[in-house]
Each structure stands twice: as C-alpha cells, then as structure tokens.
Protein backbone atom coordinates (compact mmCIF):
# COMPACT_ATOMS: atom_id res chain seq x y z
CA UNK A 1 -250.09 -141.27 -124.72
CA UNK A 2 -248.08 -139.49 -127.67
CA UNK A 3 -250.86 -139.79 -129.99
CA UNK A 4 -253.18 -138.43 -127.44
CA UNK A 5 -250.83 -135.35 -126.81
CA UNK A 6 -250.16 -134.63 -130.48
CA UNK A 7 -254.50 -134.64 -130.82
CA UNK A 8 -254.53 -132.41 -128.38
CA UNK A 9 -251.64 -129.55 -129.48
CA UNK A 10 -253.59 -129.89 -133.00
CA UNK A 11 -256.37 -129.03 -131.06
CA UNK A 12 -255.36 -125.45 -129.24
CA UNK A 13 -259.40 -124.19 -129.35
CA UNK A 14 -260.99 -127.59 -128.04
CA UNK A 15 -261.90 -130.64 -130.09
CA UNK A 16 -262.65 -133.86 -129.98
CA UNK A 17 -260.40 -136.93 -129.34
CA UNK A 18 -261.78 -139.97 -129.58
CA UNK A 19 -260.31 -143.44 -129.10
CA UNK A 20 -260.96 -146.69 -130.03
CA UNK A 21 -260.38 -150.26 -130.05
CA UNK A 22 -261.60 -153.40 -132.21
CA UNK A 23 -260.50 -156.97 -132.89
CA UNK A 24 -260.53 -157.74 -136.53
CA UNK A 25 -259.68 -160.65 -139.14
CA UNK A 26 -257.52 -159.38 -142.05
CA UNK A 27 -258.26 -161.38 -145.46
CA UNK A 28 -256.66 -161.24 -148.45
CA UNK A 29 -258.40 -158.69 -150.05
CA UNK A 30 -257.25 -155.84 -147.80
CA UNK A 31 -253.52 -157.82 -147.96
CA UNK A 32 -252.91 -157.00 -151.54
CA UNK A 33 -253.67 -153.13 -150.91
CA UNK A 34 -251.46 -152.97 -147.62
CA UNK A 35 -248.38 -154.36 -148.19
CA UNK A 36 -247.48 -153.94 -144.28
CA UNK A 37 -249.90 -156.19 -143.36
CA UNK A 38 -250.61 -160.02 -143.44
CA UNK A 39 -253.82 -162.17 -143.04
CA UNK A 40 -254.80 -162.83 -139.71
CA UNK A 41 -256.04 -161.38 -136.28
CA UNK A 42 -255.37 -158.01 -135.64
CA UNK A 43 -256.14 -155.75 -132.22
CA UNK A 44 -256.62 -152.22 -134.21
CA UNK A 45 -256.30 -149.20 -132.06
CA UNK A 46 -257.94 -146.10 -133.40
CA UNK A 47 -257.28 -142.04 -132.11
CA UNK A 48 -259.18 -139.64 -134.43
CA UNK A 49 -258.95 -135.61 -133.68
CA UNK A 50 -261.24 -132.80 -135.34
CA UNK A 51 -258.15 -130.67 -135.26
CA UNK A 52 -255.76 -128.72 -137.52
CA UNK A 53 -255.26 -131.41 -139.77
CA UNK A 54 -251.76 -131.91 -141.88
CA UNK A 55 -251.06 -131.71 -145.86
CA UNK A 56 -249.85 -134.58 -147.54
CA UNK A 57 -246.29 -133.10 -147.53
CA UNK A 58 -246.26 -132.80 -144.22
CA UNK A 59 -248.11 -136.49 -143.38
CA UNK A 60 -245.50 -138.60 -145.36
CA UNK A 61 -242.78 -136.65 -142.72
CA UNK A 62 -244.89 -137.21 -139.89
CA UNK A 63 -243.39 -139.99 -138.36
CA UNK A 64 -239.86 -138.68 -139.24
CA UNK A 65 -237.53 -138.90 -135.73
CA UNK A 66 -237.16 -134.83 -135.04
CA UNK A 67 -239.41 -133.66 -137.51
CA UNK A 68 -242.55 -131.18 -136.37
CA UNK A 69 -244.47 -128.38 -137.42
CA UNK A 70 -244.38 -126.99 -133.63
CA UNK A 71 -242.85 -123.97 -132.64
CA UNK A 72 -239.20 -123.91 -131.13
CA UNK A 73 -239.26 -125.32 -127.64
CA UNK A 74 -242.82 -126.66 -128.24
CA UNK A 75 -241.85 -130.04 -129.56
CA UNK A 76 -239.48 -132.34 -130.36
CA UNK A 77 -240.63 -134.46 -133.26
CA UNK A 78 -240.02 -137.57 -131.54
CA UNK A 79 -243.95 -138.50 -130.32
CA UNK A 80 -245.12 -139.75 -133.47
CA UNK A 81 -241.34 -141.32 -134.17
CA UNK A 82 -242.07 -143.38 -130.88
CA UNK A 83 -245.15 -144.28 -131.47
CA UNK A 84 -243.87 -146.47 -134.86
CA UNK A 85 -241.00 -147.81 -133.22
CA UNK A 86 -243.47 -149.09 -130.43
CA UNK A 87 -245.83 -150.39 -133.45
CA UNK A 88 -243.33 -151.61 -135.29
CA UNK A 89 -241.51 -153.65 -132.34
CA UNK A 90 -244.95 -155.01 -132.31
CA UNK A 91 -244.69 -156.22 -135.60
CA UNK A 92 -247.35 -154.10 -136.53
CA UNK A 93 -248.65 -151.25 -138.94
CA UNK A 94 -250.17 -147.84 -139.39
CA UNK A 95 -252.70 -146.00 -141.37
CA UNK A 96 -253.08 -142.84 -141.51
CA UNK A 97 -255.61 -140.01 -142.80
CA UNK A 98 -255.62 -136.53 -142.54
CA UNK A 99 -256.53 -132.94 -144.60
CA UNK A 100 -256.00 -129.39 -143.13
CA UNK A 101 -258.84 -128.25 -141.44
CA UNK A 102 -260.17 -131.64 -141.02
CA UNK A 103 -258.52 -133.31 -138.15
CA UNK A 104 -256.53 -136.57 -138.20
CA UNK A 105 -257.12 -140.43 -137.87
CA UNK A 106 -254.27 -143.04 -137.07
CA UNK A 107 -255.16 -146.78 -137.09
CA UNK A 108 -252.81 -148.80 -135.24
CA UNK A 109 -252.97 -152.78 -136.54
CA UNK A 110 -251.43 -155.13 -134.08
CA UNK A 111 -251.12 -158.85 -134.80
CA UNK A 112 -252.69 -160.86 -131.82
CA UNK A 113 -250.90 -163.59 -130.22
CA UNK A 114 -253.27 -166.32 -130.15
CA UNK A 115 -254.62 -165.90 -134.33
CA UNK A 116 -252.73 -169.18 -135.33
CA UNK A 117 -252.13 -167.36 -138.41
CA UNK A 118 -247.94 -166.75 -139.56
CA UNK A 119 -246.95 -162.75 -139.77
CA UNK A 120 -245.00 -161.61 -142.68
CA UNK A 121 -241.30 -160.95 -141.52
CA UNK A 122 -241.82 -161.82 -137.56
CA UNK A 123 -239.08 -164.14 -135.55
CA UNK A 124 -239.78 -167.56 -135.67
CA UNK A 125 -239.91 -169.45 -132.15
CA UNK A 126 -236.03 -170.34 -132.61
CA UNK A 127 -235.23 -166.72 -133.89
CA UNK A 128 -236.85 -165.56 -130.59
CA UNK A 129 -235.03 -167.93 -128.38
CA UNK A 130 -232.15 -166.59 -129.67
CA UNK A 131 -232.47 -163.13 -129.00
CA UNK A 132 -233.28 -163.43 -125.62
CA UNK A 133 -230.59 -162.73 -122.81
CA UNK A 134 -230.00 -163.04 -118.84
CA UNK A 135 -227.23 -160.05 -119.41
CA UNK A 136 -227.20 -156.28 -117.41
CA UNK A 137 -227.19 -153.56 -120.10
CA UNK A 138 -226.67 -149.87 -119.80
CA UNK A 139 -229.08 -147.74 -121.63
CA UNK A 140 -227.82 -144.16 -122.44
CA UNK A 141 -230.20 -141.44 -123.69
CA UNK A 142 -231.89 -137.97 -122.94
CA UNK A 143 -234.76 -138.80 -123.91
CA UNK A 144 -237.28 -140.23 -120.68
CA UNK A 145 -239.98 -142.07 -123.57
CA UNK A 146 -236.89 -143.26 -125.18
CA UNK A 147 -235.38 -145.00 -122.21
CA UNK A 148 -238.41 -146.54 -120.93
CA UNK A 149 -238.86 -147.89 -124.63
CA UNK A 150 -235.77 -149.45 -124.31
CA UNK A 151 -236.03 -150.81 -121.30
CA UNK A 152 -239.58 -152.05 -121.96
CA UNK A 153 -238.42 -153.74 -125.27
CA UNK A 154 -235.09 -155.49 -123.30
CA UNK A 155 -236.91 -156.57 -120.48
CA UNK A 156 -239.33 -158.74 -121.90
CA UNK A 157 -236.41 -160.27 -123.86
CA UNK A 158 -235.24 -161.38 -120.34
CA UNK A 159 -232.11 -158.84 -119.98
CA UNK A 160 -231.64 -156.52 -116.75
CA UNK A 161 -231.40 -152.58 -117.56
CA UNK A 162 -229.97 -149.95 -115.87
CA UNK A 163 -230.52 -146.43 -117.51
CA UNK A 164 -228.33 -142.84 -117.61
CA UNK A 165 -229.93 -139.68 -118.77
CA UNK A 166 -226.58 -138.51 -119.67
CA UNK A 167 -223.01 -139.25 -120.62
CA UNK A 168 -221.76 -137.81 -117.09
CA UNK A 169 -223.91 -140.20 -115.44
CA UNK A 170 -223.34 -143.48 -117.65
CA UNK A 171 -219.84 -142.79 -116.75
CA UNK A 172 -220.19 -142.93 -112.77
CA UNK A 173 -223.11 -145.49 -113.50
CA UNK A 174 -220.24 -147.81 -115.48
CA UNK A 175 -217.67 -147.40 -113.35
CA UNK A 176 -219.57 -148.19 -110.16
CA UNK A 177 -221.50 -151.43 -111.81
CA UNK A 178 -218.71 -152.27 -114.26
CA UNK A 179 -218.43 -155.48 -112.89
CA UNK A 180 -222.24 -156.51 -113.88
CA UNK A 181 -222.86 -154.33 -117.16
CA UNK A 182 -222.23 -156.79 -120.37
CA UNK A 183 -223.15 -154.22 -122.56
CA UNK A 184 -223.91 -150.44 -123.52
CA UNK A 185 -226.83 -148.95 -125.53
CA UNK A 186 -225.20 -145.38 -125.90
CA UNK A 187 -227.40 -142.07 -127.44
CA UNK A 188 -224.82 -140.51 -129.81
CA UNK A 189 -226.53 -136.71 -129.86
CA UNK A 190 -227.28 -136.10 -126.20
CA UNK A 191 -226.22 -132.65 -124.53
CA UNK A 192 -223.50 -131.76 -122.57
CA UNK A 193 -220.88 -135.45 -123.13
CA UNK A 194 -222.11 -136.38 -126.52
CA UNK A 195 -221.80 -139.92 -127.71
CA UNK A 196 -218.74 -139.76 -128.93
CA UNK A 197 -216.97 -138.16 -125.97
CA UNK A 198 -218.93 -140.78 -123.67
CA UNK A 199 -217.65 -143.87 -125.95
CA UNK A 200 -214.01 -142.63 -125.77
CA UNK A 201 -214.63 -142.31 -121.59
CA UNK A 202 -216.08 -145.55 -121.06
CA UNK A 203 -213.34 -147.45 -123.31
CA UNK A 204 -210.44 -145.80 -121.61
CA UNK A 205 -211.71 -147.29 -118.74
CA UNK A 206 -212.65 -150.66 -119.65
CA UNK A 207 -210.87 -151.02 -123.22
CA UNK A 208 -212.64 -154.55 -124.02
CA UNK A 209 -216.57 -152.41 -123.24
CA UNK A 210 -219.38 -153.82 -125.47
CA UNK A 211 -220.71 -150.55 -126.58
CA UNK A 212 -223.61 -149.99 -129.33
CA UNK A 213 -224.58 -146.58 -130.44
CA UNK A 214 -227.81 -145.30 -131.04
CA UNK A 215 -228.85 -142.72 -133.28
CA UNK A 216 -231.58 -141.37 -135.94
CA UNK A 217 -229.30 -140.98 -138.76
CA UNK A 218 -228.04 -143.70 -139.17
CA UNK A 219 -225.37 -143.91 -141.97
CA UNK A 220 -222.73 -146.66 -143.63
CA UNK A 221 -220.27 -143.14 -142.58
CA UNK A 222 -221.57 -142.88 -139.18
CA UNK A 223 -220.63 -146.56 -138.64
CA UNK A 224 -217.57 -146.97 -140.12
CA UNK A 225 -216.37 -143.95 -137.93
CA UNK A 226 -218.16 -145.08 -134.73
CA UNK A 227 -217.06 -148.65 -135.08
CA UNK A 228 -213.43 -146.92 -135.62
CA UNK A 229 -213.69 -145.49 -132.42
CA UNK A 230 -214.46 -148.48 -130.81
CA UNK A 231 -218.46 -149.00 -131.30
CA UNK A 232 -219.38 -152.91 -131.94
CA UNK A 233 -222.21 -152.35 -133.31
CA UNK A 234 -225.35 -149.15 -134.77
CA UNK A 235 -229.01 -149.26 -134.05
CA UNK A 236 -231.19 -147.07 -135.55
CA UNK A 237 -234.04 -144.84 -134.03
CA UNK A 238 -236.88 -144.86 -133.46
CA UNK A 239 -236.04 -148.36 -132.33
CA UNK A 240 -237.01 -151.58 -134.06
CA UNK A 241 -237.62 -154.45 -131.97
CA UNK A 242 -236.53 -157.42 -133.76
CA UNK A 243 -233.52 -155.19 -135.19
CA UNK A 244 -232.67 -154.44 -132.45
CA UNK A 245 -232.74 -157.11 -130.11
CA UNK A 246 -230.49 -159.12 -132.93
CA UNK A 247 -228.00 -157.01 -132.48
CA UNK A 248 -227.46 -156.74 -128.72
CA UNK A 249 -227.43 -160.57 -128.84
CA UNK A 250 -225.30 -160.62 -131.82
CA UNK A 251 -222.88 -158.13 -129.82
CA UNK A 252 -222.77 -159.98 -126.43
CA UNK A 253 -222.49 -163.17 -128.32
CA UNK A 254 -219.24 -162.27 -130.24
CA UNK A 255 -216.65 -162.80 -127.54
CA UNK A 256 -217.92 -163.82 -124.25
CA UNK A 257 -215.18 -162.10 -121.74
CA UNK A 258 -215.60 -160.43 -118.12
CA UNK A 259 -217.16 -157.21 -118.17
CA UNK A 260 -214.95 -156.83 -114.56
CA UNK A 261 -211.61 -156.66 -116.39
C-alpha cells in the first residue's frame, strides 16, 4: 500500500503503476553482487511508476524514517521507512532504480518458506522458539501503519497486543489493564505526552513496569538517558523483526514478577 501511494504522489499528472509478482531461484552468481541476499527461493514483488523519478542523492535517503521530498503537511517520510522494516522483518531485501524524469522501480526479494535452502542471518528453529511469548504488551505510538506493524509482527510471535495512539491514553489504558500488561512498547516523539513524560507516568504508578522505548534515532546517549529514567530496554525504527522480538523476550525474561503489583 505505501509503495503504491508514494507511485502515485510521484505521479500528480497520471502515470502508470504497475505491479508485479514472480517466484525465482537465486544462485550464486547474483549472491556475490548482492550482498543482502542468499541462494535460494525468493517471492519478488515488483511496483514500477513512470513518474517524477529521484536523483541518486535523494534515492540512498529514500528509505530514511522522516525523510521526504514532499511539501509540509504532504508527507511524513515514514512510507518507504515502513515498507523496509516490513521487508526486513521478512528477512528480506530491496532493489531499487530510479532517474528524474524516468519513474521508479522497487524489487522486493522475499525468502520463501518451503525453499529448503538456509538464509544468511535468519533465527534458527531454537532462536525462534525463543522469541516467542504468551505475554499482553502495550504498544504506544502515533503512528496508525506503525501500530498495526507492531502488532502484526508480535502477534504471530504468539503475544497479545493492546495499542494507545497516545501517551494520555496508554496511561488510562495501563492503569485499567495493569494487571494483564507484562510489558510496554512506548513511541518516544509522539505529540502532546511525549515519551519521556509517559515513561515517568506509567513508572510512578507501577515502579517495577517493563517499559521499552521506541524511536528512529536511536543513540548509545538516548539509551543511557532513557534506561536512566527507567527504560529496560531501545528498539529502533523502522522496526526490525528479529531485533526486535529479541528484545521484548529478552526484557520479559529478565525478572519474571507480577505486572499487578
């Protein structure tokens, strides 16, 4: 869907958008150029636009969370950052190709699940056991496409989520389901309660709260001063699946008490 709308806002006098999809066997050959990649079968996903095209400045930035060459209040540079967190959690790649005036083609590689064939980097079967979880966590963010990520990416990992567009409502949302919530996934820049304001509200009310923040720029600063504040743990966005799912289980698995206290 965000590759669709960003073909079409590239596109503001008509165009063509055309998608497609292919299974393919990667060999060696094509491994040694594309160091992303590993030999095996791939489902490759394929939007191409005859739109406005992007420089090669602006294409290494393009999947940068917040950056975009759209007008204020037209954008907010997080499509393309979603769409490689989404790939990514996937364990797969992208390719891209574009020129100004000449439109732009993104090739989405995505390892299959029955190629017999070992990916580069993924979680073994005991790796994936591991991350898995029966726990309720709270997802905090602004962002709609954000929170559905996250609960699309924690749900298939077994755990229960409950979401809050804001830090006004993950503070009635805690304090009403307290008793079930083993963990938070809190947005750090979010209008009106901020991260930081939120984290300090939730601990005053449950001191011992497993609370991770979220945030694009992520920094060894950032966490020393969030983990300060009472933070257990930083993920990074866009979101990385494995990455991420490590942590939370690290985090709930680091002292088992009752999130009722």
């Amino acid at each position: 869907m965000n590759l669709a709308v960003n073909a079409k806002d590239a596109m503001p006098h008509g165009g063509k958008l055309v998608i497609e999809t292919k299974n393919i066997i990667l060999e060696e050959d094509f491994v040694n150029l594309n160091p992303e990649a590993s030999p095996g079968h791939y489902a490759v996903l394929t939007v191409t636009d005859t739109g406005q095209g992007m420089d090669e400045k602006t294409l290494k930035r393009a999947f940068e969370p917040f950056f975009t060459t759209k007008g204020v209040g037209k954008g907010t540079g997080l499509g393309l950052a979603l769409v490689y967190g989404i790939v990514k959690g996937h364990r797969g790649f992208i390719e891209t190709s574009s020129a100004p005036g000449h439109g732009t083609k993104l090739r989405i590689y995505l390892p299959t699940s029955n190629g017999g064939s070992p990916h580069k980097g993924s979680c073994g079967e005991e790796e994936v056991k591991t991350t898995r979880g029966e726990e309720t966590i709270l997802v905090v963010d602004d962002e709609k496409m954000i929170r559905d990520l996250a609960v699309e990416m924690l749900s298939q990992s077994g755990y229960t989520v409950i979401t809050a567009p804001d830090g006004e409502t993950a503070i009635q949302v805690f304090r009403k389901e307290n008793n079930r919530i083993a963990l938070v996934i809190l947005d750090l820049i979010m209008p009106g309660m901020d991260g930081k304001r939120c984290l300090s509200e939730l601990l005053r009310f449950n001191l011992e709260a497993r609370i991770i923040i979220a945030s694009g720029y992520a920094s060894q600063e950032l966490a020393t001063e969030m983990l300060g504040l009472g933070a257990k743990g930083l993920v990074g966005k866009p979101y990385d699946f494995a990455r991420m799912l490590k942590v939370v289980r690290t985090t709930l698995d680091k002292s088992k008490y009752d999130p009722g206290k």
